[in-house]
Protein backbone atom coordinates (compact mmCIF):
# COMPACT_ATOMS: atom_id res chain seq x y z
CA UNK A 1 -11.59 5.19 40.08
CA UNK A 2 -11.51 5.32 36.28
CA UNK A 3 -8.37 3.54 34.72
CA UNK A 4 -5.80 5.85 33.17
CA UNK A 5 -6.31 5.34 29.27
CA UNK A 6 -2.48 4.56 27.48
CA UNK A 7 -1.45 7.05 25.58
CA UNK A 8 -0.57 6.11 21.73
CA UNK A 9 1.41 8.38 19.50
CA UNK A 10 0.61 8.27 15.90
CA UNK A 11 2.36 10.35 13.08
CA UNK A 12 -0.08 12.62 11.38
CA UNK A 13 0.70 10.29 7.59
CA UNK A 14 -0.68 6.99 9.11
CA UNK A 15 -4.15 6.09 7.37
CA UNK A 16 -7.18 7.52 8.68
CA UNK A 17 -8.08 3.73 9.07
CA UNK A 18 -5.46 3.30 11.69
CA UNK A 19 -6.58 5.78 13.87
CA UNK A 20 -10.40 4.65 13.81
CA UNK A 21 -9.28 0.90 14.74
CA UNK A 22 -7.03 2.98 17.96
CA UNK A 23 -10.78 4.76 18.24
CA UNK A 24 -12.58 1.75 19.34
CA UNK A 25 -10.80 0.81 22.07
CA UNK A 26 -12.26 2.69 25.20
CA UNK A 27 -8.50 2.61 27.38
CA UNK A 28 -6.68 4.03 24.62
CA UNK A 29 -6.09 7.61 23.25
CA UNK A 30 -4.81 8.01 20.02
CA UNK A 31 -2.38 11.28 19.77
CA UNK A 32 -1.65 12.64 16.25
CA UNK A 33 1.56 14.70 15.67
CA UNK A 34 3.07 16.24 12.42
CA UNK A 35 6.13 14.77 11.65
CA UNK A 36 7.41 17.80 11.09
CA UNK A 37 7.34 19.20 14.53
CA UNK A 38 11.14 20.71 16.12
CA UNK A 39 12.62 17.49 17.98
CA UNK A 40 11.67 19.44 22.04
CA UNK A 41 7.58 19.50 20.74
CA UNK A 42 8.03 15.33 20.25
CA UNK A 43 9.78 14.88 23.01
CA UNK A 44 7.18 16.87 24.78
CA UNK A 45 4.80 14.70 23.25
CA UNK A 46 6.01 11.15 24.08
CA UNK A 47 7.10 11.71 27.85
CA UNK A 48 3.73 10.07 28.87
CA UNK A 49 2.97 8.11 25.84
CA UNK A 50 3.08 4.14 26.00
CA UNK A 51 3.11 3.22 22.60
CA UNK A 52 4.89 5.58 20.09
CA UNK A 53 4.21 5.11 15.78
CA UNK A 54 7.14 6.76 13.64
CA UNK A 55 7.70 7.32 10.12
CA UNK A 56 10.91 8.57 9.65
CA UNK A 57 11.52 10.28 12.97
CA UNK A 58 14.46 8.94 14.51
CA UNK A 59 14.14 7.54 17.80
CA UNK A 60 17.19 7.15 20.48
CA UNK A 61 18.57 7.74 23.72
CA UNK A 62 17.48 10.96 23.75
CA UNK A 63 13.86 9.98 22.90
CA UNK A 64 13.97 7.14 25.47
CA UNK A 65 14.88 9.12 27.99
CA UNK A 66 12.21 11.68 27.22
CA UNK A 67 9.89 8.78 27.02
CA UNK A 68 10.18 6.89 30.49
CA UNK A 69 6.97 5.29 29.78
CA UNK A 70 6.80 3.67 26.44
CA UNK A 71 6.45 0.02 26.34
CA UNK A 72 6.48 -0.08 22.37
CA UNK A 73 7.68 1.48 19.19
CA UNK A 74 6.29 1.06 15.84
CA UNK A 75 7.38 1.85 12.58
CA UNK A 76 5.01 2.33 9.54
CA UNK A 77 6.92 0.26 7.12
CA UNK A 78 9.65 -2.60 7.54
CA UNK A 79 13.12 0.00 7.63
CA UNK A 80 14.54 0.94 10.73
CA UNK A 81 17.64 2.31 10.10
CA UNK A 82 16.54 5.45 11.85
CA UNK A 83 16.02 3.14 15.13
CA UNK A 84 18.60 2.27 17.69
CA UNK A 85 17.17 -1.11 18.17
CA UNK A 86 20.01 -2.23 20.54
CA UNK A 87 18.99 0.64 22.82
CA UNK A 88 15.33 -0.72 22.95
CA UNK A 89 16.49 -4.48 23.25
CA UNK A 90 18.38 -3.23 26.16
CA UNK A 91 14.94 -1.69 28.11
CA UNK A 92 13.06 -4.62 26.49
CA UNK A 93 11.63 -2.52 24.38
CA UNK A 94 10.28 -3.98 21.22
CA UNK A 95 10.44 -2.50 17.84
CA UNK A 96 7.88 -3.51 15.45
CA UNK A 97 7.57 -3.16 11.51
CA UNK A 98 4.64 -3.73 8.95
CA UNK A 99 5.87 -7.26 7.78
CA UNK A 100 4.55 -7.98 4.66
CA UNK A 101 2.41 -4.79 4.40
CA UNK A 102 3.95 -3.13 1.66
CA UNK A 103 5.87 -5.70 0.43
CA UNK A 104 4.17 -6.50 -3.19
CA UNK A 105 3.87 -2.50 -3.27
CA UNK A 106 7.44 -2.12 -3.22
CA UNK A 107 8.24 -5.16 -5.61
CA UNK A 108 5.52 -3.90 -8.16
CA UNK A 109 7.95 -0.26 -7.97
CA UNK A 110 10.89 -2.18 -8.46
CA UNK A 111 10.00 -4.17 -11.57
CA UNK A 112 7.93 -0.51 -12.59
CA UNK A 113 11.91 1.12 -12.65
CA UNK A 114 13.50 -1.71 -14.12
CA UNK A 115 11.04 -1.69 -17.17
CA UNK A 116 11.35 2.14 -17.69
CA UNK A 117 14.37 1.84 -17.59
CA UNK A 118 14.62 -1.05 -19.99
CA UNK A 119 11.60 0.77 -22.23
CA UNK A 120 13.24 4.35 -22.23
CA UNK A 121 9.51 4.95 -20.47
CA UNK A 122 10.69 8.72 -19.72
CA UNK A 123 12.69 9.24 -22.93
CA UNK A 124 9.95 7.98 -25.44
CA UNK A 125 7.77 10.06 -23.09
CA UNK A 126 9.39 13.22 -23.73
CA UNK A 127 10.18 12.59 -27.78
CA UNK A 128 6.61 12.70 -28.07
CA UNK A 129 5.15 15.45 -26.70
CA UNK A 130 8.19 17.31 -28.51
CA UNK A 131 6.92 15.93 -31.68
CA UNK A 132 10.11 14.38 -32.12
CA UNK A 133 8.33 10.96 -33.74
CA UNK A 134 11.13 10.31 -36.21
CA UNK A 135 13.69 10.09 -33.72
CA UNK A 136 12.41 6.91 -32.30
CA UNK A 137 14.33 4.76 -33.62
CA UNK A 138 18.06 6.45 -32.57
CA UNK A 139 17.87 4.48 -29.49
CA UNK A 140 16.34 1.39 -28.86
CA UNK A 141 14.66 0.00 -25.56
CA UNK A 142 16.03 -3.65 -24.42
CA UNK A 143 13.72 -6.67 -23.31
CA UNK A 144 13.61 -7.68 -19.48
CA UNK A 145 13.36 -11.41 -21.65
CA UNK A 146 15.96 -13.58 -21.02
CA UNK A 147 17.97 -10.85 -19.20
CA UNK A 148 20.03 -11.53 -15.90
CA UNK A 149 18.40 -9.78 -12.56
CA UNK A 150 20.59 -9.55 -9.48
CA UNK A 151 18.21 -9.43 -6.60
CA UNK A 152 20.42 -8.53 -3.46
CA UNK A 153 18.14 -9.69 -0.31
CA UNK A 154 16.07 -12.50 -0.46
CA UNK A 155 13.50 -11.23 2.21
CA UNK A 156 9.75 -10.50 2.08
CA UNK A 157 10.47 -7.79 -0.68
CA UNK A 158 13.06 -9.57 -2.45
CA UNK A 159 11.13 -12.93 -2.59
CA UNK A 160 8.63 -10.87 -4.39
CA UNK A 161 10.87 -9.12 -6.96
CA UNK A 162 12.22 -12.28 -8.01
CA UNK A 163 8.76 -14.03 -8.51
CA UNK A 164 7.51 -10.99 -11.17
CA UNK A 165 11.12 -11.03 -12.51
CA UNK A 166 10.44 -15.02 -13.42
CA UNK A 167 7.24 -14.79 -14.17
CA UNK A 168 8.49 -12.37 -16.72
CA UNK A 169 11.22 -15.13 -18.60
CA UNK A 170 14.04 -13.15 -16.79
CA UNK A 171 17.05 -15.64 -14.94
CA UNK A 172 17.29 -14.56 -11.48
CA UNK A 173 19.64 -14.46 -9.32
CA UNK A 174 20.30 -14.09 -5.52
CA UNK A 175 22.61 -12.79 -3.53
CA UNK A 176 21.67 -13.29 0.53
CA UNK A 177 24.43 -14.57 2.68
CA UNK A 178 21.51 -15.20 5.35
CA UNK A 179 19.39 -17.46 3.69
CA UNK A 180 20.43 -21.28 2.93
CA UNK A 181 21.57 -21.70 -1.13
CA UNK A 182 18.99 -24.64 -0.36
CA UNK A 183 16.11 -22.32 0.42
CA UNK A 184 16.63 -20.25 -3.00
CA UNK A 185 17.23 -23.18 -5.03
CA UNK A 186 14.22 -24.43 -4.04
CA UNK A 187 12.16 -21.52 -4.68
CA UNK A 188 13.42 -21.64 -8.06
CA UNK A 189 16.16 -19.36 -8.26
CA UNK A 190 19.83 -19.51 -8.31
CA UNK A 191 21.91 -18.74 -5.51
CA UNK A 192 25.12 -16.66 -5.64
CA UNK A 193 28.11 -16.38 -2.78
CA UNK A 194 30.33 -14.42 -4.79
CA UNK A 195 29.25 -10.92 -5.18
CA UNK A 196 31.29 -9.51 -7.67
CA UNK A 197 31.40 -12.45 -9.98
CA UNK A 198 27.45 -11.97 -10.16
CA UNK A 199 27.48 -8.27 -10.71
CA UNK A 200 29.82 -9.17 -13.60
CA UNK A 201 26.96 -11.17 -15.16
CA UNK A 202 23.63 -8.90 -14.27
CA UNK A 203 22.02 -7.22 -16.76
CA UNK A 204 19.83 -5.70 -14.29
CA UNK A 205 20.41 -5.37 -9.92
CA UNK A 206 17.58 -4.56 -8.02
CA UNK A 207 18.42 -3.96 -4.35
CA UNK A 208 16.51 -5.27 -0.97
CA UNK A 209 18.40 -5.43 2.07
CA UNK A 210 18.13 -3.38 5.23
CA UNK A 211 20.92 -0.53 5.46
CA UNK A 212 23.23 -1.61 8.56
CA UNK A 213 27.32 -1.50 9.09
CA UNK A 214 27.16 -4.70 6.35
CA UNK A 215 25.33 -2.93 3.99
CA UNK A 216 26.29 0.50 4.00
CA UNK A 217 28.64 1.83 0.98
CA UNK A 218 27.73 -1.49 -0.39
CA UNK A 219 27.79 -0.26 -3.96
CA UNK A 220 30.82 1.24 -3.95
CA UNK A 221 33.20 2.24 -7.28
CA UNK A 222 34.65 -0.95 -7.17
CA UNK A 223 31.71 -3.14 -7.12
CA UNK A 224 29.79 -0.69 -9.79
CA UNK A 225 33.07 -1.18 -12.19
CA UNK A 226 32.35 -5.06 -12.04
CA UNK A 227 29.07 -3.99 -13.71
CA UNK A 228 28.61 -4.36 -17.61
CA UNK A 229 28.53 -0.79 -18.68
CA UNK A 230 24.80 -2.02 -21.18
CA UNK A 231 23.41 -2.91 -16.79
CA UNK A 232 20.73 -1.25 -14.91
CA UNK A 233 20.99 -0.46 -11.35
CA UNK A 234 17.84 -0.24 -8.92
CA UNK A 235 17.48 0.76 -5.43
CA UNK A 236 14.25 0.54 -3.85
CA UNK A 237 15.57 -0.14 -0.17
CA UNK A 238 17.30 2.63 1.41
CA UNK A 239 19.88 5.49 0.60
CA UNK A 240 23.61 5.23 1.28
CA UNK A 241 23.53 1.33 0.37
CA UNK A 242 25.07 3.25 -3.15
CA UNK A 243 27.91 5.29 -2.90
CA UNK A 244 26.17 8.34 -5.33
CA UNK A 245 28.95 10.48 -6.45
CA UNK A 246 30.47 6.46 -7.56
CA UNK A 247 27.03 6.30 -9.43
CA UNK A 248 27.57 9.56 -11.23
CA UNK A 249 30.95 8.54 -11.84
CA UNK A 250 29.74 5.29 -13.52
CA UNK A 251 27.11 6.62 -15.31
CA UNK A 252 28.37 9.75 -16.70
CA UNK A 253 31.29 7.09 -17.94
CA UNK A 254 29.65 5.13 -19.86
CA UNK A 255 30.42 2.68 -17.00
CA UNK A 256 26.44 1.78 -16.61
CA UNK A 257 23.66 2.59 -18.58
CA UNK A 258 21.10 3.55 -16.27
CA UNK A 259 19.62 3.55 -12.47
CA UNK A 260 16.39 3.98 -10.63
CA UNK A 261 16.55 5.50 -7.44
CA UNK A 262 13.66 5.64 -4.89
CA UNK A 263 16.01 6.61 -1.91
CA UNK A 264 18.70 8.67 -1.56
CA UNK A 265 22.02 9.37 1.00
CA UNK A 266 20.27 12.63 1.97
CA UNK A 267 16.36 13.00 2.26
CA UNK A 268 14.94 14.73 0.79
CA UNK A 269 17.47 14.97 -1.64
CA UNK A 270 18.70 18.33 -2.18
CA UNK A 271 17.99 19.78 -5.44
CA UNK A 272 21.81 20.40 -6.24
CA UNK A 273 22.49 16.75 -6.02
CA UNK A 274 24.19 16.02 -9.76
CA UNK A 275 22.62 12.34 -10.15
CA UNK A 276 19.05 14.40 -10.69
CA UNK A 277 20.45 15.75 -13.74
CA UNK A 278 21.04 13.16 -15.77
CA UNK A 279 18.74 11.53 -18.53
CA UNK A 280 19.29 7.66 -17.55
CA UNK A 281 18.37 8.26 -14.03
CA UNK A 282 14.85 7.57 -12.98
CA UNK A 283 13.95 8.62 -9.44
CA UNK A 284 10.86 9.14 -6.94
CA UNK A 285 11.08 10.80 -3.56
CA UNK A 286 11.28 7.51 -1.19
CA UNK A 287 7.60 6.40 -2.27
CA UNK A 288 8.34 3.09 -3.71
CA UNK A 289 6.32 1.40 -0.40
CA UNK A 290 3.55 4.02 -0.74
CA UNK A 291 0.16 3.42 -2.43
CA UNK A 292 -3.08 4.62 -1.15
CA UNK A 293 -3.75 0.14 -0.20
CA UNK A 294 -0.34 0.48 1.26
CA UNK A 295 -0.65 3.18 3.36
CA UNK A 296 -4.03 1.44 5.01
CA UNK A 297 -2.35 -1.71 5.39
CA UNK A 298 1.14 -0.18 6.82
CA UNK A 299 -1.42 2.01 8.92
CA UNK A 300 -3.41 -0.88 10.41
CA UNK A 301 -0.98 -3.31 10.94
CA UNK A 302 1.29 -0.49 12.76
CA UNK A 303 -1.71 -0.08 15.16
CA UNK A 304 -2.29 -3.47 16.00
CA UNK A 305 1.10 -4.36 16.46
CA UNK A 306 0.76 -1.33 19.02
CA UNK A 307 -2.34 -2.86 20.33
CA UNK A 308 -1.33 -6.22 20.79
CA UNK A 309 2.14 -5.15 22.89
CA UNK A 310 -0.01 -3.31 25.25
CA UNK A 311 -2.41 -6.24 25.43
CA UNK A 312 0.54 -8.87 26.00
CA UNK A 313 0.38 -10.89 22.85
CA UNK A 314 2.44 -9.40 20.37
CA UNK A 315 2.84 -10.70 16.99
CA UNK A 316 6.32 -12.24 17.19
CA UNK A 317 6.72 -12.40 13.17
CA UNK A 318 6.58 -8.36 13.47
CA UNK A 319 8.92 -8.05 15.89
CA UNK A 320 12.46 -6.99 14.98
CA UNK A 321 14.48 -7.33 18.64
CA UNK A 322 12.88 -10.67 19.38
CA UNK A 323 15.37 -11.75 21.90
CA UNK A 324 13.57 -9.85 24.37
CA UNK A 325 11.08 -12.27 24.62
CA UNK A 326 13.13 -15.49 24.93
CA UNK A 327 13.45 -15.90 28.35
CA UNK A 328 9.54 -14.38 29.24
């Protein structure tokens, strides 16, 4: 009797490398959906799959329950807000992310919109090509030298922010109430308990930590008033960590100078959304993780962390519910 091949679900954006490595396995088969599918054709799709690869499809009771065979989900990238991860912990289910995958890619994006915002990159862009030359000089760019950077999250992205951000002259520092003043100090940064005390000093905040209860709201009007009104705010993590119509408030107040925003409360943001009209907001739709050597690494890590839960020797340091396999 043949053996029954495990079915693995893939999203139809995952790299064309992940799906070869899923290829040359001979008791797997590799299922690719489009992630834009009504919710009834995925759960169609999953009610006999084992493993299961999202992007930014949600995944909850409902899909468990439509799913009474799935011993794994993946996501392609290191969020998983869109998960209910104490619902899988609860099956012993576990949830695994790209760990350092797209890491650097999304560090390299957050120095990119702190320097053009710092350089007036768009501005200088558009003076230009309107043959404005002699207005050049109206408004200056600032120097990321010797400026103050607020990195909020010290984690694999955040670890790498601050490194370019030094390397650069800037003084960083951190804000992580999960990681041991110790452990920044001795990476060479400053550590920092009080939050608003260090927003009054930042120059520039770049944020990195996952959106949860904690984190939600975060930056709300309160905290964005302890700004200095010369600061740049960045957000390369996830949308709703910044209360936006506070933002526009703050900016369009001359409480801020700028922000770059990779993420948004609603995605993809709706075109209506006031914070897209103003001239000292950068923004990109949610690609600050995506590169074409991102996308193959998220790709082929996301497969083998698929690959090595089937095969019973998962890779622990890509696993966000751990607990589950304490007591195995």
């Amino acid at each position: 009797m043949a053996n029954v091949k495990k079915k693995i679900l893939l999203p139809g954006t995952i790299s064309p490398a992940a799906i070869e490595l899923l290829k040359k396995r001979d008791d797997v088969d590799a299922v690719v959906y489009d992630v834009t599918i009504p919710t009834s054709q995925f759960h169609a799709l999953i009610k006999d799959a084992q493993g299961v690869a999202l992007s930014m499809t949600p995944f909850g009771e409902a899909e468990l329950k439509a799913a009474p065979q799935v011993r794994v989900i993946a996501r392609i990238g290191v969020g998983y807000d869109a998960v209910d991860v104490p619902l899988l912990t609860r099956h012993n289910i576990p949830l695994m992310v790209t760990g350092t995958a797209n890491s650097p890619t999304v560090a390299e994006n957050a120095l990119f919109l702190m320097m053009a915002l710092a350089k007036l990159g768009a501005h200088f862009d558009a003076m230009t090509k309107d043959n404005r030359w002699w207005d050049r000089m109206k408004q200056l760019p600032t120097d990321l030298y010797q400026k103050t950077v607020l990195v909020i999250g010290f984690g694999r992205i955040g670890t790498r922010t601050s490194r370019f951000c030094l390397a650069l002259g800037m003084n960083v520092l951190i804000y992580d109430p999960y990681v041991r003043g110790a452990v920044i100090e001795g990476a060479g940064y400053m550590p920092v308990n009080n939050l608003e005390e260090a927003l009054a000093r930042a120059d520039f905040v770049s944020i990195h930590c996952p959106k949860n209860d904690e984190t939600r709201g975060m930056f709300n009007a309160a905290r964005l008033a302890r700004m200095k009104p010369t600061a740049y705010l960045v957000n390369t993590a996830r949308g709703g960590i910044i209360d936006e119509k506070a933002l526009h408030a703050a900016l369009t107040g001359g409480k801020l100078a700028g922000a770059g925003l990779d993420v948004f409360e609603t995605e993809p943001v709706p075109s209506d959304n006031p914070l897209l009209k103003l001239p000292n907001v950068i923004t990109a739709p949610h690609m600050a993780g995506v590169t074409k050597e991102s996308v193959a690494r998220m790709g082929l890590t996301t497969a083998q962390n698929i690959l090595d839960v089937l095969d019973g020797k998962p890779n622990l340091e890509n696993v966000v519910n751990r607990a589950i396999y304490e007591h195995r």
